[in-house]
C-alpha atoms as a PDB file:
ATOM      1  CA  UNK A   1     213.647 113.958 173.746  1.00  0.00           C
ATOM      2  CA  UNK A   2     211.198 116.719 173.040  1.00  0.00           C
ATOM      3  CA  UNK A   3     208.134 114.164 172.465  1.00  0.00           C
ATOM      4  CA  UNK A   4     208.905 112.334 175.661  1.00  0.00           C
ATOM      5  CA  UNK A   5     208.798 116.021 177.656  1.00  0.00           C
ATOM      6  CA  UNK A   6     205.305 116.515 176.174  1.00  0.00           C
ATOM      7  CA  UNK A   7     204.119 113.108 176.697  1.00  0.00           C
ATOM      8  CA  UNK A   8     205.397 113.300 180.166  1.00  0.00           C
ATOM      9  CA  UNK A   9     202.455 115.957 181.508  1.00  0.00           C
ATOM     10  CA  UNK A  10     199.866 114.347 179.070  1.00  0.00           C
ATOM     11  CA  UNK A  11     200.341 110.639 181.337  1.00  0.00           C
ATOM     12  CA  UNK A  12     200.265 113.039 184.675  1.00  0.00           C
ATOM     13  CA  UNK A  13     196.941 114.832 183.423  1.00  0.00           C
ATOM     14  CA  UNK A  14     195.741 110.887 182.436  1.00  0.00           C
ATOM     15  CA  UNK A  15     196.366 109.748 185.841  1.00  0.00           C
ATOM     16  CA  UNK A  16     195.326 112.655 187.941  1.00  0.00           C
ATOM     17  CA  UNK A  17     192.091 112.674 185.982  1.00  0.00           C
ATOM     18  CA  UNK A  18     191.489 108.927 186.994  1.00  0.00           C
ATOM     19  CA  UNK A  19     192.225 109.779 190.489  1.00  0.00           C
ATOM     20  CA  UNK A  20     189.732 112.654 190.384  1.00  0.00           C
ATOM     21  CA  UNK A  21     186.892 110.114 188.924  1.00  0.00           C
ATOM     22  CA  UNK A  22     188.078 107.683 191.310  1.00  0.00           C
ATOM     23  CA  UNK A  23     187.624 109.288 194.299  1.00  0.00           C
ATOM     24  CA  UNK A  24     184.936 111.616 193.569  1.00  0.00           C
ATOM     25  CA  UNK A  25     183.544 110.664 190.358  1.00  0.00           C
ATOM     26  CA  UNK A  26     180.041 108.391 189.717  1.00  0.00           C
ATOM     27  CA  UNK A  27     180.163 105.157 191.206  1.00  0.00           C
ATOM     28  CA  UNK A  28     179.230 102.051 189.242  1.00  0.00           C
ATOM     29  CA  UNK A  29     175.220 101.781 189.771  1.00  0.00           C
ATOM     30  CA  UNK A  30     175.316  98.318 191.205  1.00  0.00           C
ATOM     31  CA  UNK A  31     177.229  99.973 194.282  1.00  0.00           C
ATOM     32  CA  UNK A  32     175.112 103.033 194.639  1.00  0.00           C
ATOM     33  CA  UNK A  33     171.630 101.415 194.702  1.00  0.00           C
ATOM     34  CA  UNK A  34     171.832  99.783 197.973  1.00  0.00           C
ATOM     35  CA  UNK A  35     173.149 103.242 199.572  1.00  0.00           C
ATOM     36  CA  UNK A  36     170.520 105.384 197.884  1.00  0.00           C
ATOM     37  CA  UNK A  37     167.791 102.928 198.576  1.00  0.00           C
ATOM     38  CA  UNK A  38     168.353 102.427 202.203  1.00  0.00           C
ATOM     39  CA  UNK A  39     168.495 106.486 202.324  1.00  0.00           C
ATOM     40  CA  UNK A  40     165.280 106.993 200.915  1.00  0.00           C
ATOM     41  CA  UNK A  41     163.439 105.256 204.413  1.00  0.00           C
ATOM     42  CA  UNK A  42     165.274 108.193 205.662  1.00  0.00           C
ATOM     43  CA  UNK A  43     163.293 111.461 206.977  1.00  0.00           C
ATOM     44  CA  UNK A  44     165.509 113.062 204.297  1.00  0.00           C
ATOM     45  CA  UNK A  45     164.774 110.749 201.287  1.00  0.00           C
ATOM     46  CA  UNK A  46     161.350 110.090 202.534  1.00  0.00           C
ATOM     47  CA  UNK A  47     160.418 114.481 202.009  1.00  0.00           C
ATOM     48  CA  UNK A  48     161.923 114.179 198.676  1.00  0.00           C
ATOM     49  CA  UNK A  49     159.862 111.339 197.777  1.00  0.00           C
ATOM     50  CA  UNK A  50     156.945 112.845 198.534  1.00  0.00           C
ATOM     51  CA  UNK A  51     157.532 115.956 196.631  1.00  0.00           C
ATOM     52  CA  UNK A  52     158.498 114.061 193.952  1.00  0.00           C
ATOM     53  CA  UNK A  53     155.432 112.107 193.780  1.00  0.00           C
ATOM     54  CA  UNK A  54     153.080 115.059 193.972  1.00  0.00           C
ATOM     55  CA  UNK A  55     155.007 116.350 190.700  1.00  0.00           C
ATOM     56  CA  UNK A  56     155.060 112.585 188.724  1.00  0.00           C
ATOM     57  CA  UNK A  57     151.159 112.414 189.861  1.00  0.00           C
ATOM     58  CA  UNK A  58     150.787 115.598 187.808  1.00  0.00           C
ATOM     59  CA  UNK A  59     153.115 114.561 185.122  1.00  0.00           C
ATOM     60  CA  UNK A  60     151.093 111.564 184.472  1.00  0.00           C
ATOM     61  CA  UNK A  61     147.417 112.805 183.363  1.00  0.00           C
ATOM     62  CA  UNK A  62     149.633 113.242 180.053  1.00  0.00           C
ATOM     63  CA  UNK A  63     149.731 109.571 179.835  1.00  0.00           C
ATOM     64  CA  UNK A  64     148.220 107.232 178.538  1.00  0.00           C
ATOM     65  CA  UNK A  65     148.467 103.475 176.508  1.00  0.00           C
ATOM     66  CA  UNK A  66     148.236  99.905 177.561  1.00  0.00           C
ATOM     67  CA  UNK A  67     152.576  99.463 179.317  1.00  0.00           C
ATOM     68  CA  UNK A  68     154.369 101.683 181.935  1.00  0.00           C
ATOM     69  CA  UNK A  69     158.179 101.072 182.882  1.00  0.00           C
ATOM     70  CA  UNK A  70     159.526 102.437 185.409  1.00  0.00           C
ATOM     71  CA  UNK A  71     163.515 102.328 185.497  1.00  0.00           C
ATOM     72  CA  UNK A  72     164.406 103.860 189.050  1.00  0.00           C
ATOM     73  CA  UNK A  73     167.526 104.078 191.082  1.00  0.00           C
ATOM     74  CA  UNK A  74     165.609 102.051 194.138  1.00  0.00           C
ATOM     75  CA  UNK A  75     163.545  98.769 192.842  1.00  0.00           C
ATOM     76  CA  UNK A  76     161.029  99.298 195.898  1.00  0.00           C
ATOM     77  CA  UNK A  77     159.552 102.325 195.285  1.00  0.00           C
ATOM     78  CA  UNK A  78     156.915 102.394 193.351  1.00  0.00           C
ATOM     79  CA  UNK A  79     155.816 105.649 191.546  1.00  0.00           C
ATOM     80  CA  UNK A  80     153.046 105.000 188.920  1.00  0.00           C
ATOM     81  CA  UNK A  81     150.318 104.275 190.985  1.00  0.00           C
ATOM     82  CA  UNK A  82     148.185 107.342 190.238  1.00  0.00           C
ATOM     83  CA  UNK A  83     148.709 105.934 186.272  1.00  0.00           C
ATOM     84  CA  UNK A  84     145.694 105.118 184.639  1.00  0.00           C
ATOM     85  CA  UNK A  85     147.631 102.536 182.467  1.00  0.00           C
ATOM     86  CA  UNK A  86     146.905  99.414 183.613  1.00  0.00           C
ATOM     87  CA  UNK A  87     150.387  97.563 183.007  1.00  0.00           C
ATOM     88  CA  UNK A  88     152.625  98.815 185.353  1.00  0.00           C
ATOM     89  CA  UNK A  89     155.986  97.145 185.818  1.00  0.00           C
ATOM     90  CA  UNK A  90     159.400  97.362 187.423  1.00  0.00           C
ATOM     91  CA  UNK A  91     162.835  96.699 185.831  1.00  0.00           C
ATOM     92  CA  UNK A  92     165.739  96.631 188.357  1.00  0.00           C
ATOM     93  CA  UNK A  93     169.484  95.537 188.386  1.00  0.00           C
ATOM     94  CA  UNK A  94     168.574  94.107 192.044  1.00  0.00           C
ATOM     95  CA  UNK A  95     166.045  91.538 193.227  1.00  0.00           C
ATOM     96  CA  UNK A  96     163.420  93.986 195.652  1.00  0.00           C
ATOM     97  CA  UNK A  97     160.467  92.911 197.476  1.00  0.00           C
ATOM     98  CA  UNK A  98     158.127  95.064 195.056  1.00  0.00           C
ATOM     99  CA  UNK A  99     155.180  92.904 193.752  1.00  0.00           C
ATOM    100  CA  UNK A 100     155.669  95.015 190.529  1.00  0.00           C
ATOM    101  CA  UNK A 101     159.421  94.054 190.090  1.00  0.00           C
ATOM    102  CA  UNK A 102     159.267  92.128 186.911  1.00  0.00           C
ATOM    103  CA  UNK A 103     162.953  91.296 185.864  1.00  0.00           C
ATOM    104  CA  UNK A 104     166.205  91.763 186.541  1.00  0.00           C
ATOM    105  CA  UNK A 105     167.448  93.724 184.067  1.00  0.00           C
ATOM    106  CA  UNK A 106     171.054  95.988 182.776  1.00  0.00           C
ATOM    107  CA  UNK A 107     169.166  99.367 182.121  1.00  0.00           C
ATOM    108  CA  UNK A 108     171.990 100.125 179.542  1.00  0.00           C
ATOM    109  CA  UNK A 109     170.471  97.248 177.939  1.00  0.00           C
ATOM    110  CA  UNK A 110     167.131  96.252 178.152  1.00  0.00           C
ATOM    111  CA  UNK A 111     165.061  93.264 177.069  1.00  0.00           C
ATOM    112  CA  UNK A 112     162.349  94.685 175.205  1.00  0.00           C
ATOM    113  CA  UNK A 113     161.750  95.506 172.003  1.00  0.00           C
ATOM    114  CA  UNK A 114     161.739  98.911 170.007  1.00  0.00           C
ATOM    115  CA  UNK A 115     158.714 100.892 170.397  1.00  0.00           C
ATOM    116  CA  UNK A 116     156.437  98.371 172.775  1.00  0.00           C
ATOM    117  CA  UNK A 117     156.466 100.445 175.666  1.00  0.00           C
ATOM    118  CA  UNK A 118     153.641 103.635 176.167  1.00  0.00           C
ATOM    119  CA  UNK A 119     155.611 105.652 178.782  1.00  0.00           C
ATOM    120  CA  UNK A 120     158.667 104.782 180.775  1.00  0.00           C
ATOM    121  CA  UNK A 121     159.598 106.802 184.079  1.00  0.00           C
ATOM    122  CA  UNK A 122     163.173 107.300 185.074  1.00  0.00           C
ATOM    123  CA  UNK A 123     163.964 108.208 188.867  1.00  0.00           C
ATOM    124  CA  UNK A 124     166.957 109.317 189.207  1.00  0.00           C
ATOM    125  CA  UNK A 125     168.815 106.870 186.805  1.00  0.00           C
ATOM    126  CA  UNK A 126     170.388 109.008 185.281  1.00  0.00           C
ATOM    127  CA  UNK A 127     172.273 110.849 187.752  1.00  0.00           C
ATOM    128  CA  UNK A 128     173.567 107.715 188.945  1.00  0.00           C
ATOM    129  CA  UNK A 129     174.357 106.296 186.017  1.00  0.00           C
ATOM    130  CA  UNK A 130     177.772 106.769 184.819  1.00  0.00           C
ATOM    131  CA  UNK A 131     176.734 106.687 180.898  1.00  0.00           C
ATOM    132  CA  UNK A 132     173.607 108.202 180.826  1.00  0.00           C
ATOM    133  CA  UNK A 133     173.528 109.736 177.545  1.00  0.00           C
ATOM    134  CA  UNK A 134     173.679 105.599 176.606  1.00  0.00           C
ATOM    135  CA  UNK A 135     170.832 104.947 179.093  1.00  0.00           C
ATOM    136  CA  UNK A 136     168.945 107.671 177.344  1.00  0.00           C
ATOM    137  CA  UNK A 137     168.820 106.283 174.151  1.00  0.00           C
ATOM    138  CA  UNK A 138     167.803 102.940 175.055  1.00  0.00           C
ATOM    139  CA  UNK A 139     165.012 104.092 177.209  1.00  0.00           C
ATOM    140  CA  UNK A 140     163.617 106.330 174.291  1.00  0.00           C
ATOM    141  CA  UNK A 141     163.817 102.854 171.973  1.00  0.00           C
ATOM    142  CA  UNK A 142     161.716 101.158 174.108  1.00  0.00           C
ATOM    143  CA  UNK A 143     159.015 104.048 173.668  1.00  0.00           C
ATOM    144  CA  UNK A 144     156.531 104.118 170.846  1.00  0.00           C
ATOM    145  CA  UNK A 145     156.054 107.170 168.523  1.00  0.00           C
ATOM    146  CA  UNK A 146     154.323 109.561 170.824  1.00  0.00           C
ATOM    147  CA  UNK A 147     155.179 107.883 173.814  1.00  0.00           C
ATOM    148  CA  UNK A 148     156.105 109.567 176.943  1.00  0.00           C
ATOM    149  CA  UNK A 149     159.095 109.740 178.809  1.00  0.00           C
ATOM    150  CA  UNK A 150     159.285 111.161 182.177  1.00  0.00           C
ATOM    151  CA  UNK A 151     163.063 112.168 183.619  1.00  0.00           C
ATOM    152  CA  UNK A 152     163.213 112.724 187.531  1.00  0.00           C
ATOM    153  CA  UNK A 153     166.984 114.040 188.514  1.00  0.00           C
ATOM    154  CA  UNK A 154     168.487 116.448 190.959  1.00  0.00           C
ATOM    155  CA  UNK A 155     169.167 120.262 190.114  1.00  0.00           C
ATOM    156  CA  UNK A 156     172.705 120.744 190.279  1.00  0.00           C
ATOM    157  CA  UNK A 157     171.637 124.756 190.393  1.00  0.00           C
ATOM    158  CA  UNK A 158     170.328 124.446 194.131  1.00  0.00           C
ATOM    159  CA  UNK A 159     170.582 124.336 197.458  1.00  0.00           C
ATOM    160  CA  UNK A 160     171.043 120.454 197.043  1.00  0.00           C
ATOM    161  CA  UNK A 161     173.394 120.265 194.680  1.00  0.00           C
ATOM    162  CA  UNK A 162     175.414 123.113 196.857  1.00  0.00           C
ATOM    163  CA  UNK A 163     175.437 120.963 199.704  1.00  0.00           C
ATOM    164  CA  UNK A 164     175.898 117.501 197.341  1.00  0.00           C
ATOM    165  CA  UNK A 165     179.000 119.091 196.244  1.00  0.00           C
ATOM    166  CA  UNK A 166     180.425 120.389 199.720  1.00  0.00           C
ATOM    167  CA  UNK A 167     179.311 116.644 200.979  1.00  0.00           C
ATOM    168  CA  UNK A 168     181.513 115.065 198.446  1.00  0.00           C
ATOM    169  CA  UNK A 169     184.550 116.777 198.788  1.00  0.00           C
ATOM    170  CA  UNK A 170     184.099 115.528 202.860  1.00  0.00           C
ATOM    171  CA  UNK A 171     182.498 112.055 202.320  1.00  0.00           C
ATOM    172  CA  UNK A 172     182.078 108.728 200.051  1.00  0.00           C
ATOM    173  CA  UNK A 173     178.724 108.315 200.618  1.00  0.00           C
ATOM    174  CA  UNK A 174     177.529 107.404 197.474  1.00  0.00           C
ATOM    175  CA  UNK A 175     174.263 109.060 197.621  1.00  0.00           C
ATOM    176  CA  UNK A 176     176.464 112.624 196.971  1.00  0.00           C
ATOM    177  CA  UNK A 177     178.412 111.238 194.018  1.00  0.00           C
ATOM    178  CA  UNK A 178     175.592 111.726 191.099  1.00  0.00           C
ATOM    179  CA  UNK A 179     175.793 113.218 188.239  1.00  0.00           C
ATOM    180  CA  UNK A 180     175.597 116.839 187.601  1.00  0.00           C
ATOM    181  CA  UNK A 181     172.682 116.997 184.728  1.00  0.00           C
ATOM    182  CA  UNK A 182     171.696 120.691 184.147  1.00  0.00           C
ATOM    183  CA  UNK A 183     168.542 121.174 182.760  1.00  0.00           C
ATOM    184  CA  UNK A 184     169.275 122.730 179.742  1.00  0.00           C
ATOM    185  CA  UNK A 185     172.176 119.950 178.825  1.00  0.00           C
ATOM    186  CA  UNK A 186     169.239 117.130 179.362  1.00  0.00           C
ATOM    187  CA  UNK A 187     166.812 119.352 177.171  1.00  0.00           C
ATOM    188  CA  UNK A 188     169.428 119.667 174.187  1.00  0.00           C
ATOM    189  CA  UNK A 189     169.969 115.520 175.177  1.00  0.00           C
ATOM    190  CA  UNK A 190     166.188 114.618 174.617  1.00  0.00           C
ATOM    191  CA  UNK A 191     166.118 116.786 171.075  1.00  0.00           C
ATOM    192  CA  UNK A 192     169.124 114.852 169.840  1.00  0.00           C
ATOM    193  CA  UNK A 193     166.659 111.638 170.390  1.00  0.00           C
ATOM    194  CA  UNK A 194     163.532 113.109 168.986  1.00  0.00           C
ATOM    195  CA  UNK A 195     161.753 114.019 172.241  1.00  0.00           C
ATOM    196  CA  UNK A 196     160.033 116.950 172.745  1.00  0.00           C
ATOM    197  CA  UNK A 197     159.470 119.012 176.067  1.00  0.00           C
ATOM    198  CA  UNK A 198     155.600 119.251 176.754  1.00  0.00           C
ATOM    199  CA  UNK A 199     155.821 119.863 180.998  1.00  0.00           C
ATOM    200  CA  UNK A 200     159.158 120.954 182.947  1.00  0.00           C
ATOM    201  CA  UNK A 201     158.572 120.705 187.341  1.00  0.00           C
ATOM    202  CA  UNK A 202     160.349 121.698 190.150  1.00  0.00           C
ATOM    203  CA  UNK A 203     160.614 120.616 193.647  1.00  0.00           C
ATOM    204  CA  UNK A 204     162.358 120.441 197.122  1.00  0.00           C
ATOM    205  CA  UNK A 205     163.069 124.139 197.437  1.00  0.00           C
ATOM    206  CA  UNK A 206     164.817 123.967 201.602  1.00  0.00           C
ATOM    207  CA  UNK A 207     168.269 122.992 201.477  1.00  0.00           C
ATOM    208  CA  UNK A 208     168.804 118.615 202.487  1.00  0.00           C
ATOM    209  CA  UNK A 209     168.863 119.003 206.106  1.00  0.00           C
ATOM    210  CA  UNK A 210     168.973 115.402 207.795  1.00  0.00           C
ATOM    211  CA  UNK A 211     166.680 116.347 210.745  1.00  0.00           C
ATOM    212  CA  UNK A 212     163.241 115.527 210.566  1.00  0.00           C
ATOM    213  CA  UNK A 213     162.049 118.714 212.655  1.00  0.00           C
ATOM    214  CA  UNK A 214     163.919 121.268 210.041  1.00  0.00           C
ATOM    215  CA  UNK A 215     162.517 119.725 207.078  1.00  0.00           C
ATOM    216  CA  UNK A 216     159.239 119.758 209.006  1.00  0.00           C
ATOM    217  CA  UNK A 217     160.256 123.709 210.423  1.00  0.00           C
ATOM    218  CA  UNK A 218     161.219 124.954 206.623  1.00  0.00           C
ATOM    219  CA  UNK A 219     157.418 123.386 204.752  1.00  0.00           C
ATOM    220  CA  UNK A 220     156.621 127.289 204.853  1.00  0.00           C
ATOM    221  CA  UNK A 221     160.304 127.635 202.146  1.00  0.00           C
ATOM    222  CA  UNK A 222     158.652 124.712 199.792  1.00  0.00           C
ATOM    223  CA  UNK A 223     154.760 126.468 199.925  1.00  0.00           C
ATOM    224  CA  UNK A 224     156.529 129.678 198.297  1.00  0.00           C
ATOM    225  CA  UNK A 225     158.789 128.061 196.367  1.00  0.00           C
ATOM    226  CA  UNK A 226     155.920 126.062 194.355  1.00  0.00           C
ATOM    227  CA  UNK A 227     153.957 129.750 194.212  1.00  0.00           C
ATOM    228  CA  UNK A 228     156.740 131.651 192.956  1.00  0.00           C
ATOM    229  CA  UNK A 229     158.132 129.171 190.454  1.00  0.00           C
ATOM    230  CA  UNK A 230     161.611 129.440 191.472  1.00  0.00           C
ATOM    231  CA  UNK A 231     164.547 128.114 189.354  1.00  0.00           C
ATOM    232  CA  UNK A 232     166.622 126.401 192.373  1.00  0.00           C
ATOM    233  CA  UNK A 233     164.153 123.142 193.239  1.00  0.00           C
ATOM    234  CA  UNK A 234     166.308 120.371 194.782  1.00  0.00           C
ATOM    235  CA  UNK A 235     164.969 118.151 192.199  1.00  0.00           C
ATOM    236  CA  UNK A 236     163.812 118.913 188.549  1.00  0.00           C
ATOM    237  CA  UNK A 237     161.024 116.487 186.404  1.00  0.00           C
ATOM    238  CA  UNK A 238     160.585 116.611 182.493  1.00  0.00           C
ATOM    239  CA  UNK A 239     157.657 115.127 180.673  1.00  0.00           C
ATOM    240  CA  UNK A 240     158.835 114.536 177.470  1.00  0.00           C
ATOM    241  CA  UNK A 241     156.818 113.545 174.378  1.00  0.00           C
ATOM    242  CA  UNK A 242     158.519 110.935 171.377  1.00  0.00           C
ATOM    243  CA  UNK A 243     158.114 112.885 168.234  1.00  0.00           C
ATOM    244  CA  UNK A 244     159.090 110.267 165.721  1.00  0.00           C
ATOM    245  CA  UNK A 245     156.038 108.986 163.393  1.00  0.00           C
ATOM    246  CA  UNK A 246     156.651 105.954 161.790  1.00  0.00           C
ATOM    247  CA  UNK A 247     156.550 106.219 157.498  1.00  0.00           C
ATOM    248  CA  UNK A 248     154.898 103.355 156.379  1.00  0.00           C
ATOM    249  CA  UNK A 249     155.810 103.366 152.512  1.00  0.00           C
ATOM    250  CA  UNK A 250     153.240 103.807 149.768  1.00  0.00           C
ATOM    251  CA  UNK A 251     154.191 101.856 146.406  1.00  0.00           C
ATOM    252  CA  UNK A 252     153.152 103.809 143.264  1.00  0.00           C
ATOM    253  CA  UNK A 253     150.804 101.893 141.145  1.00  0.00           C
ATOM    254  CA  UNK A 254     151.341 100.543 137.796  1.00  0.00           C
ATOM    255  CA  UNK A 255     149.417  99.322 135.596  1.00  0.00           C
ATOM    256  CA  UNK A 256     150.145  96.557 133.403  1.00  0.00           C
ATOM    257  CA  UNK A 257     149.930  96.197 129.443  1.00  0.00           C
ATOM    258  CA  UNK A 258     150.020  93.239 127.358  1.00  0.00           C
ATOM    259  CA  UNK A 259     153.081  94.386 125.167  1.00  0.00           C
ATOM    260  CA  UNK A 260     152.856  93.432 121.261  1.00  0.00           C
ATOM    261  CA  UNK A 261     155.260  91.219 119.352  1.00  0.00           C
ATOM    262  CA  UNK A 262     158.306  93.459 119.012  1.00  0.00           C
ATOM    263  CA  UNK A 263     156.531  96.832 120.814  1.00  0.00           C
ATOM    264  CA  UNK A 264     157.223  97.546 124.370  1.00  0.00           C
ATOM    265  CA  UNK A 265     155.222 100.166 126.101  1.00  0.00           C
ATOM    266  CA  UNK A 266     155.650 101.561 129.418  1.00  0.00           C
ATOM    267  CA  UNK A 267     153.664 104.218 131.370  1.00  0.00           C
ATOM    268  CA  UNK A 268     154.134 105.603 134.676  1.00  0.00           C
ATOM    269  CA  UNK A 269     150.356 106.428 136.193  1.00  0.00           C
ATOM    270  CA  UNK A 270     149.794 109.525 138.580  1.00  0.00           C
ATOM    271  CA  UNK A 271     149.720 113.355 138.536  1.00  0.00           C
ATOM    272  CA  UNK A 272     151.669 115.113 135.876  1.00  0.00           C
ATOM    273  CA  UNK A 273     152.372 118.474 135.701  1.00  0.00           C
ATOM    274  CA  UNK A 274     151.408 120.044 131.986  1.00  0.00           C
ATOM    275  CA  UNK A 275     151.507 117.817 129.263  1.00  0.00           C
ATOM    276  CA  UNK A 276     151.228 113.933 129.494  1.00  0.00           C
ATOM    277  CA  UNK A 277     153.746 111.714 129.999  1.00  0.00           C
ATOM    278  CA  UNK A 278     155.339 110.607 126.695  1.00  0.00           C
ATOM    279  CA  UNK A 279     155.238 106.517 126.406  1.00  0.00           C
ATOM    280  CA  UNK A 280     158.628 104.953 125.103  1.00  0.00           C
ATOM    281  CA  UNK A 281     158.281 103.317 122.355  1.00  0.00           C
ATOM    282  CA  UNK A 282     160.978 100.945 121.452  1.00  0.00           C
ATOM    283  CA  UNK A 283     160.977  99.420 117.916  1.00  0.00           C
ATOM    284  CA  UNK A 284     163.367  97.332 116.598  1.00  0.00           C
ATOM    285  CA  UNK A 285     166.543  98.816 119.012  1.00  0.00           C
ATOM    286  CA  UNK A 286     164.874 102.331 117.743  1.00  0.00           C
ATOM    287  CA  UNK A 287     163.120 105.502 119.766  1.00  0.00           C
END
């Protein structure tokens, strides 16, 4: 009798929990792309790209190698094109009219192998992803020792992510329902896979007012804003650098002696510290 009365608000916590996610939790990603994309030809979603893309073409004079991926939350927007790297492609769980869409991919799993990829670019895939500690890891596989990884996601310590959570409690819109990635959590993420902070940005300082005169009315907030360097950009950008080195293994040399008829000698070559190394001799069973 007692267990059942403490199981009993353990299964109401359970369910009220999945409620909660259900209703204003992270969607799957297949049903938030086509929401987010179509937003982005928006006079909204077409400032923040913009803004964005002024902070990636800064981001990217850090990089450098022969392959970029870029893993975004839209497959027609293309952000590398200021890259000098010459092999640019797309991965996408969509087909998009993007002549650098190369594959149709899972981004919790992708077809490539470890460390053959100089830089990969993430735009917001992360915030819409609803395991993106998972998506993470696999992007930083992909990336070769000193690769670069560069992380685009919204602030949730901002104006935007004020109004993103005031639009959520009042609408389904899946554009509202992303994750909530401080800064700090993603930093203490990226050192847990070996990636180290080299360039931190921050963008989209007036608040995510649909009408195309504001945003136009409020450039003077975003010109300060950049000046001042304050903390509360809509959207934040990490350049991130792979700090694992590959060890390739050195084998210790040893020399080889013809061993006499009932002698065996061994001797280990290299530095020794004070005397000599003493040889083994082994007589007859006998040191």
């Amino acid at each position: 009798m007692h267990r059942k009365i403490i199981k009993a608000p353990h299964r109401l916590l359970i369910r009220f929990s999945a409620l909660w996610k259900r209703r204003f939790g992270v969607l799957p990603l297949r049903e938030s792309i086509a929401d987010v994309t179509a937003w982005f030809d928006s006079p909204l979603g077409q400032s923040l790209l913009a803004e964005e893309q002024e902070a990636i073409n800064d981001g990217l004079q850090y990089v450098f190698g022969y392959h970029l991926l870029q893993l975004g939350i839209s497959g027609r927007v293309d952000l590398s094109s200021q890259s000098l790297i010459s092999h640019r492609f797309l991965l996408h769980p969509h087909t998009e009219l993007n002549p650098r869409l190369s594959g149709v991919v899972d981004f919790n799993h992708l077809p490539l192998p470890a460390e053959s990829i100089d830089a990969v670019v993430l735009h917001h895939t992360l915030d819409y992803s609803q395991s993106p500690h998972h998506l993470l890891r696999e992007a930083t596989r992909v990336l070769i020792p000193r690769g670069h990884l560069i992380i685009i996601g919204f602030n949730p310590w901002s104006l935007w992510g004020f109004c993103a959570r005031i639009a959520r409690l009042i609408t389904s819109v899946p554009r509202w329902r992303f994750q909530y990635l401080r800064l700090g959590r993603l930093l203490d993420w990226l050192a847990l896979v070996d990636m180290e902070p080299i360039a931190i940005y921050k963008g989209f300082f007036r608040p995510p007012l649909p009408q195309e005169n504001a945003i136009k009315h409020l450039q003077w907030v975003e010109r300060w804003g950049k000046r001042l360097r304050l903390p509360w950009g809509g959207f934040y950008m990490i350049v991130a650098r792979k700090d694992h080195i590959p060890l390739t293994p050195i084998k210790p040399a040893w020399q080889k002696y013809r061993p006499l008829r009932g002698l065996a000698v061994t001797r280990i070559l290299g530095p020794t510290s004070g005397a000599s190394i003493r040889s083994l001799l082994f007589v007859d069973g006998q040191v």
